[in-house]
Protein backbone atom coordinates (compact mmCIF):
# COMPACT_ATOMS: atom_id res chain seq x y z
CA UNK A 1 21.83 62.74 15.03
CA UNK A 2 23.64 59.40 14.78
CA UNK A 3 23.69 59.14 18.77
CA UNK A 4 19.49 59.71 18.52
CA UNK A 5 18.90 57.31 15.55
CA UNK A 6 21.10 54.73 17.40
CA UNK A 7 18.98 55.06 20.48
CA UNK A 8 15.92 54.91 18.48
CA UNK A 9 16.86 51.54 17.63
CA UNK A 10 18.10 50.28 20.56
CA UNK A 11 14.72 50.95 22.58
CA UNK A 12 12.79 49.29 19.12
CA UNK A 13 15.07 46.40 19.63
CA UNK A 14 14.75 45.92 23.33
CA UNK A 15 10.74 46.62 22.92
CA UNK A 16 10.69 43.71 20.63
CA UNK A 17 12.83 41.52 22.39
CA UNK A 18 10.89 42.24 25.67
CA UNK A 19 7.21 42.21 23.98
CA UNK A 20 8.70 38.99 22.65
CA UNK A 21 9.75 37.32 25.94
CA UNK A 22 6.22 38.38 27.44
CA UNK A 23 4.49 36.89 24.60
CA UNK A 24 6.23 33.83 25.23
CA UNK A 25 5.31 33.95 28.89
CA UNK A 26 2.29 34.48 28.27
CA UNK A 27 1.40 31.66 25.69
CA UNK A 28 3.12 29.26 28.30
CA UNK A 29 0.52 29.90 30.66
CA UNK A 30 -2.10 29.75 28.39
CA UNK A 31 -1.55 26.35 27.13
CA UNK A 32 -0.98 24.99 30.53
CA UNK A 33 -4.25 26.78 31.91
CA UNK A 34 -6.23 25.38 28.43
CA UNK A 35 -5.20 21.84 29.47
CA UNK A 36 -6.20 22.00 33.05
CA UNK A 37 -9.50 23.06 31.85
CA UNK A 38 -9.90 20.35 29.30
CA UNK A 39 -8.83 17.60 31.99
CA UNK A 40 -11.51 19.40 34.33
CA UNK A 41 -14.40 19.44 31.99
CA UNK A 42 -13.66 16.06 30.72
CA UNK A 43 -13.40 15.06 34.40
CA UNK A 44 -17.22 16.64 34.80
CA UNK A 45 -18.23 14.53 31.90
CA UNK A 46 -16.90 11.24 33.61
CA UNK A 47 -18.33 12.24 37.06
CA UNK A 48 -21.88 12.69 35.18
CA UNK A 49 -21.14 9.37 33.67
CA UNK A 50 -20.73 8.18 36.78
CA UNK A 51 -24.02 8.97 38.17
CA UNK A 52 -25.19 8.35 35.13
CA UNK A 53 -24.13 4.85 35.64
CA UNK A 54 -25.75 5.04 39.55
CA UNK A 55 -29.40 6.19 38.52
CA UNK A 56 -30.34 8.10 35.71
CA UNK A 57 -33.16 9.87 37.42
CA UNK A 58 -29.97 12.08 39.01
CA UNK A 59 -30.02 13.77 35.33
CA UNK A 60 -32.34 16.41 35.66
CA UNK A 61 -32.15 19.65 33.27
CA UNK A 62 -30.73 22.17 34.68
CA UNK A 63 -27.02 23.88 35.53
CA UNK A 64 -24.87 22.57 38.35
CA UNK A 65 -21.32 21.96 40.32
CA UNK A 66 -19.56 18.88 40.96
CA UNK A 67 -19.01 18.01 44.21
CA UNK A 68 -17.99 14.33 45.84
CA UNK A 69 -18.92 12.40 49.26
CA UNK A 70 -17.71 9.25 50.08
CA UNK A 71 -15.98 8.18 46.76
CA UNK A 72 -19.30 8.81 45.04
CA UNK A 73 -20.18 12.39 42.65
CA UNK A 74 -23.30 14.01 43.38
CA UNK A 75 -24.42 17.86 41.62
CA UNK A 76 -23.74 20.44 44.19
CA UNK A 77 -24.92 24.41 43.82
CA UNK A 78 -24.73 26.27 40.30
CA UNK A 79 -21.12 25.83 39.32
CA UNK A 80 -17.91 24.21 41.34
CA UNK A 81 -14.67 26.20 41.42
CA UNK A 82 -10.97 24.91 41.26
CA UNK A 83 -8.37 27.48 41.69
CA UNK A 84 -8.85 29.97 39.14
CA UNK A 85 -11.34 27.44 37.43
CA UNK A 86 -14.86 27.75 36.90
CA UNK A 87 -17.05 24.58 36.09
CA UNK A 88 -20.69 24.29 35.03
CA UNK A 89 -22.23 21.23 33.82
CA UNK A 90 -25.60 21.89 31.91
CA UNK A 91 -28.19 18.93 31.39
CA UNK A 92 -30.45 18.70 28.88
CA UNK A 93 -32.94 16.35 27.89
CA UNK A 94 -32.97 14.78 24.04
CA UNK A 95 -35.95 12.45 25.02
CA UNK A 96 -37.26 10.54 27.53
CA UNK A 97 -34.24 8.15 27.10
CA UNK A 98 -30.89 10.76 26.37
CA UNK A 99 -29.93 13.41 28.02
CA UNK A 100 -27.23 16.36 26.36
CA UNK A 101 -24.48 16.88 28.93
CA UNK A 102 -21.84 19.84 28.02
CA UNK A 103 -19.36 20.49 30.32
CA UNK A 104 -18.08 24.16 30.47
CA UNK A 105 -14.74 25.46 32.39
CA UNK A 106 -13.78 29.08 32.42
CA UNK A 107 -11.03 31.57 33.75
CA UNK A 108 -9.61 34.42 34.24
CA UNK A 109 -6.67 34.65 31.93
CA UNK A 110 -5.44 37.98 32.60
CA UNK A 111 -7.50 41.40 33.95
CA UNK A 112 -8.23 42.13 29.83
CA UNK A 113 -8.42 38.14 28.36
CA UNK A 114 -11.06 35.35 29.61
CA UNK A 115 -10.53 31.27 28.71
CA UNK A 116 -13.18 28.46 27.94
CA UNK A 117 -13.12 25.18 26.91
CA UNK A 118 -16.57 23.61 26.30
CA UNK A 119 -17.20 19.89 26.03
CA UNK A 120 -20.34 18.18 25.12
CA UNK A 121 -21.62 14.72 24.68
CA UNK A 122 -25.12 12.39 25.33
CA UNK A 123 -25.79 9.90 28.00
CA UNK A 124 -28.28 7.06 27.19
CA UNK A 125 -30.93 5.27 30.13
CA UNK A 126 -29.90 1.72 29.36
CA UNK A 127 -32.56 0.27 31.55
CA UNK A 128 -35.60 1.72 29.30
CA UNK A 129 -37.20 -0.86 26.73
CA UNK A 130 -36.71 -0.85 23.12
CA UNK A 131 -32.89 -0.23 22.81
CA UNK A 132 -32.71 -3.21 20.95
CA UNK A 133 -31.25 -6.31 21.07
CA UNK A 134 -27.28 -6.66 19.22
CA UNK A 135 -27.45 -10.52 18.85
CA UNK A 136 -28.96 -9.64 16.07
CA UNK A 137 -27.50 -6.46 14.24
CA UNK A 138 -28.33 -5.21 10.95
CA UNK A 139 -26.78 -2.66 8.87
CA UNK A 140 -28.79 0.33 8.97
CA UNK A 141 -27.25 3.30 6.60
CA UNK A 142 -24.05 4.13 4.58
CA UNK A 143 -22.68 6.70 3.22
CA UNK A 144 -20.96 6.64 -0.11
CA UNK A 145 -17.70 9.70 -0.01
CA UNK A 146 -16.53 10.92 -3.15
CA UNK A 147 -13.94 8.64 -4.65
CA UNK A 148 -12.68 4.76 -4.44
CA UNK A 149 -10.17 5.08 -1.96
CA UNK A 150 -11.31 3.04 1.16
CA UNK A 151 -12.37 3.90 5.00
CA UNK A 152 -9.28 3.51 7.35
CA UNK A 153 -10.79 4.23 10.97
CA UNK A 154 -13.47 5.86 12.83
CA UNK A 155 -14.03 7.88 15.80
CA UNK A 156 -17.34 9.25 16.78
CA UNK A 157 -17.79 12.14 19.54
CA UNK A 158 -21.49 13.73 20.34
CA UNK A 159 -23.07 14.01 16.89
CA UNK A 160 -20.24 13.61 14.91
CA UNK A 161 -18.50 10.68 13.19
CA UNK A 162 -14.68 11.63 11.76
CA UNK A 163 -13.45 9.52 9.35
CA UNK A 164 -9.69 9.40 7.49
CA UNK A 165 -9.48 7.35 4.41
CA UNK A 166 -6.20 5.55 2.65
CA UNK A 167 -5.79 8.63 0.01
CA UNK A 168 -7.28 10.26 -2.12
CA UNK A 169 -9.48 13.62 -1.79
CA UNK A 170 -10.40 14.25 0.27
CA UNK A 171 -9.29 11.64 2.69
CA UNK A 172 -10.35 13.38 6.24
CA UNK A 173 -14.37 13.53 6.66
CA UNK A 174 -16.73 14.71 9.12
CA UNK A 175 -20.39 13.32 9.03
CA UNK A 176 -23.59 14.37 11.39
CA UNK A 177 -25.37 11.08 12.58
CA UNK A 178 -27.38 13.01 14.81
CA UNK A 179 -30.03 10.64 12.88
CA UNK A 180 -27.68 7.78 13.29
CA UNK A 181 -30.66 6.45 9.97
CA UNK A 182 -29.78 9.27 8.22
CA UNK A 183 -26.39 10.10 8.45
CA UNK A 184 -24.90 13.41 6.48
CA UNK A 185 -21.19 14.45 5.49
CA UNK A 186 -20.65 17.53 6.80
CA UNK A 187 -16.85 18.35 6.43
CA UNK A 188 -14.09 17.66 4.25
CA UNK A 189 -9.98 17.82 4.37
CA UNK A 190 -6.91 16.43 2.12
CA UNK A 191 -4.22 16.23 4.31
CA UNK A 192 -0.26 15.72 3.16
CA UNK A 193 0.29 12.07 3.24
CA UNK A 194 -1.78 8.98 3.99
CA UNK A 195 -3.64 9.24 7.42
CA UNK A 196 -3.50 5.74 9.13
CA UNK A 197 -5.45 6.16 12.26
CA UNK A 198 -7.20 8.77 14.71
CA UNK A 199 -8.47 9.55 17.88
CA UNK A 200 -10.60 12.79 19.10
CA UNK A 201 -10.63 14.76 22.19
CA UNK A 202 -12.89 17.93 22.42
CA UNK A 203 -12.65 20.28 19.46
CA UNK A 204 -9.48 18.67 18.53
CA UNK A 205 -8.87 15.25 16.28
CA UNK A 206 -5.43 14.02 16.04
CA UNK A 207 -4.28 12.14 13.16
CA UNK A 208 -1.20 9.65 12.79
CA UNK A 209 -0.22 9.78 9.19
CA UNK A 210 2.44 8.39 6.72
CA UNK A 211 3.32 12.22 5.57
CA UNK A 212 7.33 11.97 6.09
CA UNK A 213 6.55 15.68 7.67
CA UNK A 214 3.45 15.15 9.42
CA UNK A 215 3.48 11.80 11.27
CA UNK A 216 1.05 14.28 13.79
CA UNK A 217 -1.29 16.38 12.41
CA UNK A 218 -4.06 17.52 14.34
CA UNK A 219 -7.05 19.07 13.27
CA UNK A 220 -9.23 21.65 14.97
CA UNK A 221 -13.43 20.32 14.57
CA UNK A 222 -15.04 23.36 16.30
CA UNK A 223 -17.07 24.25 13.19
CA UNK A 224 -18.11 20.80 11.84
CA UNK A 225 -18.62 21.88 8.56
CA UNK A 226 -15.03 23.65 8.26
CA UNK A 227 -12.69 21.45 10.09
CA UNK A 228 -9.33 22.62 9.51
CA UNK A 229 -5.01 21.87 10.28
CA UNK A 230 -4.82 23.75 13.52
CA UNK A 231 -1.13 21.94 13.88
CA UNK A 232 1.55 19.39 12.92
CA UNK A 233 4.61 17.47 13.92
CA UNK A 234 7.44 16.29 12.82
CA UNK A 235 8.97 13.02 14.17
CA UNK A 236 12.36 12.63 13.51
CA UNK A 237 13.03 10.42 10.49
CA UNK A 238 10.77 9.14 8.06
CA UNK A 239 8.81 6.27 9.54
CA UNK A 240 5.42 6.36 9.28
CA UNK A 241 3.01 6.60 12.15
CA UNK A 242 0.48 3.88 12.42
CA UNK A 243 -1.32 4.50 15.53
CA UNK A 244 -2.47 7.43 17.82
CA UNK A 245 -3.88 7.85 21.40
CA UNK A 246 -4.47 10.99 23.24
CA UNK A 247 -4.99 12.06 27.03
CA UNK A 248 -5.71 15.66 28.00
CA UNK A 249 -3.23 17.26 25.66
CA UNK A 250 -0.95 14.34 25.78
CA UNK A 251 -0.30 12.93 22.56
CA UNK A 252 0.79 8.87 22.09
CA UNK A 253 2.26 7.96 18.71
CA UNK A 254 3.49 4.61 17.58
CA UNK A 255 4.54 3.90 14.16
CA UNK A 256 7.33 1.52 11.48
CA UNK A 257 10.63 0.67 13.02
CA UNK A 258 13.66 2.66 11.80
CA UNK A 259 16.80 3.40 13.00
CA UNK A 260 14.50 6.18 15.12
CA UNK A 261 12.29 5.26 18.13
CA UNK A 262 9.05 3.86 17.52
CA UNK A 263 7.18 5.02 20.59
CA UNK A 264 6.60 8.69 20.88
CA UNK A 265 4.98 11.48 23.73
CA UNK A 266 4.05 14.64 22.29
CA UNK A 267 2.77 17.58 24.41
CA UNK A 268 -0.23 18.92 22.45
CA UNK A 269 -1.41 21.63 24.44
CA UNK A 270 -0.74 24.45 22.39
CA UNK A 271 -2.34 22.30 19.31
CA UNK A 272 -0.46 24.85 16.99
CA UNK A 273 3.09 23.93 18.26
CA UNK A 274 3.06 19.98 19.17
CA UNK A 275 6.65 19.61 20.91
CA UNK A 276 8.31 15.97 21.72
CA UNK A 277 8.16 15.20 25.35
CA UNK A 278 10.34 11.38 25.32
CA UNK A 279 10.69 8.60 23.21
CA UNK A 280 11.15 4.50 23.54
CA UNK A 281 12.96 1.95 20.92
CA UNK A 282 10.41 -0.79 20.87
CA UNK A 283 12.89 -2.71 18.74
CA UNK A 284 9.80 -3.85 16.42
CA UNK A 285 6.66 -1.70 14.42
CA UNK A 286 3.99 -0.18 16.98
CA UNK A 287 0.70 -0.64 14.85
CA UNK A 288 -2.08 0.86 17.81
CA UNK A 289 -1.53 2.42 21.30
CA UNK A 290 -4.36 2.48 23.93
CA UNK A 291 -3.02 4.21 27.38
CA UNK A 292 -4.41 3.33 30.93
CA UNK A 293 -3.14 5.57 34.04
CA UNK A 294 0.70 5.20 34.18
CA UNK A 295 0.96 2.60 31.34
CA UNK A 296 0.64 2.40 27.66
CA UNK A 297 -0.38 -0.89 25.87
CA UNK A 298 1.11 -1.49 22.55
CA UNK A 299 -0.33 -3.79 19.38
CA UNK A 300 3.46 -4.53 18.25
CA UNK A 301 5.40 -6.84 15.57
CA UNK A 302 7.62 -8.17 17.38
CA UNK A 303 6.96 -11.91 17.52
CA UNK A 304 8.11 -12.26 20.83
CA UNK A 305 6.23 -9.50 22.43
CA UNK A 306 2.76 -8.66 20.62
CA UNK A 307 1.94 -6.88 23.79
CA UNK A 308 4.53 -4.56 24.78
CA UNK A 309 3.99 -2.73 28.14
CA UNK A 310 5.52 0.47 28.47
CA UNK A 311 6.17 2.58 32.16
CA UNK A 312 4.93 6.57 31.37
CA UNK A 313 5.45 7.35 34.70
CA UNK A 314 8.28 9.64 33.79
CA UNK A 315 7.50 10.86 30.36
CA UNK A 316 10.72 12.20 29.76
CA UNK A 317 11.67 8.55 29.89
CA UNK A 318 9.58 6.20 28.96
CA UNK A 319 10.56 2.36 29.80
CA UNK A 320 9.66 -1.53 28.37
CA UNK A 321 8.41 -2.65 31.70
CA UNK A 322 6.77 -5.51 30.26
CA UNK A 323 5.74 -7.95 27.34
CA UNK A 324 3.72 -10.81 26.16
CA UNK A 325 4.58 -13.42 23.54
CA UNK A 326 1.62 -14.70 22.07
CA UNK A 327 1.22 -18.11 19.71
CA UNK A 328 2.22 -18.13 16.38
CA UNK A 329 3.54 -15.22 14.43
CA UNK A 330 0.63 -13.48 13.15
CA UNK A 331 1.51 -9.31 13.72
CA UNK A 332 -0.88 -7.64 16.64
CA UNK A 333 -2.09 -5.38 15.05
CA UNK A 334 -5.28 -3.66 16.78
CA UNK A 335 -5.74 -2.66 21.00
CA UNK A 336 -8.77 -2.03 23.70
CA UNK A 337 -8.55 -1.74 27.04
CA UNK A 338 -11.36 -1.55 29.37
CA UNK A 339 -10.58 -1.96 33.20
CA UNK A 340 -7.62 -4.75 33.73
CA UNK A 341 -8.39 -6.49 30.57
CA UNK A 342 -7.07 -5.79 27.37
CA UNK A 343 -8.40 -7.24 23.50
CA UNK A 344 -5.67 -7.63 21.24
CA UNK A 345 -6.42 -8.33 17.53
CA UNK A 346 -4.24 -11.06 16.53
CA UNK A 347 -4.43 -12.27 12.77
CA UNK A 348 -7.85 -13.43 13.27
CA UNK A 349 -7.85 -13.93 16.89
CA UNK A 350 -9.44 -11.95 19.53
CA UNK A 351 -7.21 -11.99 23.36
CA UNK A 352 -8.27 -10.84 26.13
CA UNK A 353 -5.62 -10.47 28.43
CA UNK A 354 -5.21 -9.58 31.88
CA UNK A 355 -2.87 -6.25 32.78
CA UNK A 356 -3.91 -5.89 36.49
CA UNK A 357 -0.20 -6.70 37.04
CA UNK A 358 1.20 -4.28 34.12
CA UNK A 359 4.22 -5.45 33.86
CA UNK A 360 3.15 -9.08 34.20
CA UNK A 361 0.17 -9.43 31.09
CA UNK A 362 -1.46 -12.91 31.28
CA UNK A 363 -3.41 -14.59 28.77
CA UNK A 364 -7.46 -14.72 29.55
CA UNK A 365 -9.36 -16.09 26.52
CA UNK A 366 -9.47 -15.85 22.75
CA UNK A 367 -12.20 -16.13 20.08
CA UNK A 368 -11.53 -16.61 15.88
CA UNK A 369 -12.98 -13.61 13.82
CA UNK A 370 -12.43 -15.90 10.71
CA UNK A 371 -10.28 -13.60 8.98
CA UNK A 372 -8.13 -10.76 9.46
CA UNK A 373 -9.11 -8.53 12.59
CA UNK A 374 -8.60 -4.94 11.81
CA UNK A 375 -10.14 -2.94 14.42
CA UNK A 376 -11.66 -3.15 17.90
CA UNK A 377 -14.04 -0.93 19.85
CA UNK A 378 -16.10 -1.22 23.14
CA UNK A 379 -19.86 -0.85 24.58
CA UNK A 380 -18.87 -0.28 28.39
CA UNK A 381 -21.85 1.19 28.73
CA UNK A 382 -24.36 -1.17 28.64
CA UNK A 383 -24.93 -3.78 31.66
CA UNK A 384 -23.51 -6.39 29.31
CA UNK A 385 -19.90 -5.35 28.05
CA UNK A 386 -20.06 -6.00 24.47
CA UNK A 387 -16.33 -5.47 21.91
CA UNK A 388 -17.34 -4.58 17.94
CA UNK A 389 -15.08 -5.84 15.49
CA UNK A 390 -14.25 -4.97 12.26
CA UNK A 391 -12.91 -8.09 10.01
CA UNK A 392 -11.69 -9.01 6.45
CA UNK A 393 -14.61 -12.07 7.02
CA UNK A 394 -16.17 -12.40 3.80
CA UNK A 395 -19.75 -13.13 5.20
CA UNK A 396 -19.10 -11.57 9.02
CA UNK A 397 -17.30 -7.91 8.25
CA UNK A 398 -19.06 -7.10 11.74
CA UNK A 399 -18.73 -8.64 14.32
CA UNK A 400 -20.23 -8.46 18.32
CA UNK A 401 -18.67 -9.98 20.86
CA UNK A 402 -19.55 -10.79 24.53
CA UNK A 403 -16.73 -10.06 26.94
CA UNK A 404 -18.39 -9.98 30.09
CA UNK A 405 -16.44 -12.84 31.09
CA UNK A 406 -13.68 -12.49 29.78
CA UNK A 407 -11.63 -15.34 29.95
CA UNK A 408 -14.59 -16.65 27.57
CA UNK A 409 -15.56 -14.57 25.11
CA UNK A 410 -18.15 -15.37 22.68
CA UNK A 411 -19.68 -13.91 19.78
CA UNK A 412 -23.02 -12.67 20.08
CA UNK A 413 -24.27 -11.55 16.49
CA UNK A 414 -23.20 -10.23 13.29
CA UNK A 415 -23.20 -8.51 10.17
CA UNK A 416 -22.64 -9.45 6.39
CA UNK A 417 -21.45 -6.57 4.21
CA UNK A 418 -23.91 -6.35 1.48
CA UNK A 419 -20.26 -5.83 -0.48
CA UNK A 420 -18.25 -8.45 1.02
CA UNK A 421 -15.85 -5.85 1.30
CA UNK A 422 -13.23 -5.89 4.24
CA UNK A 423 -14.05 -3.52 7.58
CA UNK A 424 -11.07 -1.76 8.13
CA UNK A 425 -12.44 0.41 11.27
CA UNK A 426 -14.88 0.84 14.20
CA UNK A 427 -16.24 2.96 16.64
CA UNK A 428 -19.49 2.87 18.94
CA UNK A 429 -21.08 5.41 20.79
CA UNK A 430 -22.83 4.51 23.70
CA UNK A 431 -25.71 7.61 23.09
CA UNK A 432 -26.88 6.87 20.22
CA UNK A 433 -26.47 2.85 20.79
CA UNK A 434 -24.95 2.36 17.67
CA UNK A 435 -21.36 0.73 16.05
CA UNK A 436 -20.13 2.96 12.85
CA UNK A 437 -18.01 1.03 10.67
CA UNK A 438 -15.24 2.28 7.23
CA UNK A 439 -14.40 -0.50 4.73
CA UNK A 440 -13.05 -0.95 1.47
CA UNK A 441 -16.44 -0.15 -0.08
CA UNK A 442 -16.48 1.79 -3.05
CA UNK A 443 -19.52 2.78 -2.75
CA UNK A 444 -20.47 2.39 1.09
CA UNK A 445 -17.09 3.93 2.96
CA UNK A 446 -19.41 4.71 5.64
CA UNK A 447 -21.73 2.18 7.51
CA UNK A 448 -23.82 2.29 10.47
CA UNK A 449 -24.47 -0.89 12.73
CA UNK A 450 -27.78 -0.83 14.76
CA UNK A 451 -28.99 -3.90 17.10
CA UNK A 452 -32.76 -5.11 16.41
């Protein structure tokens, strides 16, 4: 009897060890295959950009594959396939103007499990008439959240606008500007800590936050109306995280200098299990992070090097590879980067600087916001490159500037606050032709900027 209930257990134990390992393999492959897919359909998205950007007659309704002919994309067939990936992109039209792009990628997990990741978002024909004119903007709606405590930042994906807040409760909200006039709160969150910034990719948001526990949380917006934590992590220490980029399931974080690094990679692609990939010492605070092929571009304290370049090439081991020491000794504390050309927000100075050489950033031009600059986002969309600023100015919160050259930028139009309360973020999406702004408004967290 004892040799027969030992036995017993033995086979329970190595069934659970085994069922365990395969689990484990299995998961692995998942997350890898989920990220390929995302970096496919958010490829599809780019390549209908792309022709979007070539003639927007090419966007006809309909389903289609992605195919590619002399460096230019061009639909091919019903759907395109890549290994054991599927991709379909469907078109859709809004109006005569906008057209509803979503992106889908599926495969074959295993003979009984199938993947998908779905990605959606609106191209605009910038060449119609009566998209308005932003040298003269005007604020067009807000949205007053429950509480006092003030808008941090802004991102805005398809119909969506996702805000965090400095504290209180909630401090994480989701509002529909599908009627950019008429905007609507949607979804709500209190997260541990204080979020400080955000960025969104897909159905995910990912949040850089002061929790001592959470410097990453990220937040899973599939269901707008019940967004909710699908994961955090852990940095070691207790700095807080200031700023947050993401690419594919790769996950940027900068944040306070400690006796721990400030620059962090996190692989994000299984959202519920975030795990460190390298680190850097940047020897001063990170405050934003913006990341262009190889290199990431950090907003920093250090008085010496505002700019800090650093090598990603090996993730494992990231490296300084270059700085830039701008005038004075104002902190940089907000980043952009479109192309070879940087913004910086310095004190209350806009740079545009030159990164064609990465590890060699040169000073381009520079324009006064007045007052503090807090934020920084871009129209590359339209045939004029315009940057939207959001300022502590008590009569010019928002501000639009024209970097098309960019060595002399110059402001084109802005807005006063009916509050005179400082803009604290920005976003702009390039369907709806509109710049969202959060403030310190206690009654107007939530504003949306709309050209005339």
């Amino acid at each position: 009897m004892e040799v027969m209930l030992a036995s017993a257990v033995f086979v329970l134990l190595v069934t659970a060890l085994v069922g365990a390992y395969l689990y484990g393999q299995e998961a692995t492959v998942l997350a890898g295959n989920r990220a390929q897919a995302v970096l496919l359909a958010e490829e599809g998205l780019e390549a209908v950009r792309n022709m979007r950007d070539f003639t927007f007659t090419a966007l006809a309704d309909g389903a289609y594959g992605l195919s590619t002919a002399g460096n230019q994309w061009s639909f091919s067939g019903f759907e395109d396939i890549s290994g054991i990936f599927t991709r379909q992109i469907i078109i859709s039209s809004v109006d005569a103007a906008r057209r509803s792009i979503t992106a889908n990628v599926s495969w074959q997990q295993n003979p009984q499990r199938t993947g998908l990741v779905s990605l959606t978002t609106r191209f605009t024909h910038w060449t119609v008439s009566g998209l308005g004119n932003w040298a003269n903007p005007i604020e067009e709606a807000s949205v007053d959240i429950s509480g006092t405590n003030s808008g941090r930042k802004i991102q805005v994906q398809g119909n969506y606008a996702y805000i965090v807040r400095l504290g209180g409760s909630p401090d994480f909200s989701v509002i529909d500007v599908t009627n950019p006039a008429s905007p609507v709160p949607m979804g709500f969150l209190t997260l541990p800590g204080t979020p400080t910034n955000i960025v969104v990719s897909g159905n995910f948001l990912y949040i850089s936050s002061a929790s001592d526990s959470q410097e990453l949380q990220i937040i899973d917006v599939s269901d707008a109306s019940a967004p909710f934590v699908a994961g955090i992590y852990n940095a070691p220490g207790a700095a807080d995280a200031n700023g947050v980029y993401v690419n594919g399931t790769t996950v940027y974080l900068v944040r306070v200098s400690s006796g721990n690094d400030e620059f962090l990679i996190v692989n994000a692609a299984a959202p519920s299990l975030p795990v460190l990939v390298g680190s850097r010492d940047l020897g001063a605070t990170g405050n934003e992070i913006v990341v262009l092929g190889n290199f990431a571009y950090v907003a920093s304290n250090a008085d010496s090097q505002e700019l800090q370049v650093i090598n990603i090439t090996s993730p494992a081991f990231p490296t300084l590879d270059g700085s830039l020491n701008l005038s004075g000794a104002a902190n940089a504390i907000t980043i952009a980067i479109t192309g070879a050309t940087v913004l910086l927000g310095q004190g209350n100075v806009l740079h545009t600087i030159n990164v064609s050489i990465p590890a060699s950033p040169l000073p381009l031009g520079s324009i006064s916001t007045l007052d503090t600059l807090n934020d920084i986002a871009l129209n590359l969309a339209n045939f004029d490159t315009y940057a939207y600023v959001a300022t502590s100015a008590n009569s010019d919160e928002f501000q639009v500037v024209n970097i098309s050259t960019p060595s002399f930028p110059v402001l084109l139009g802005s807005v006063n606050v009916a509050t005179s309360d400082n803009l604290l973020g920005i976003a702009y999406d390039d369907t709806l032709n509109r710049a969202f702004g959060v403030g310190a408004s206690d009654t107007k967290e939530f504003l949306v900027f709309a050209p005339q």
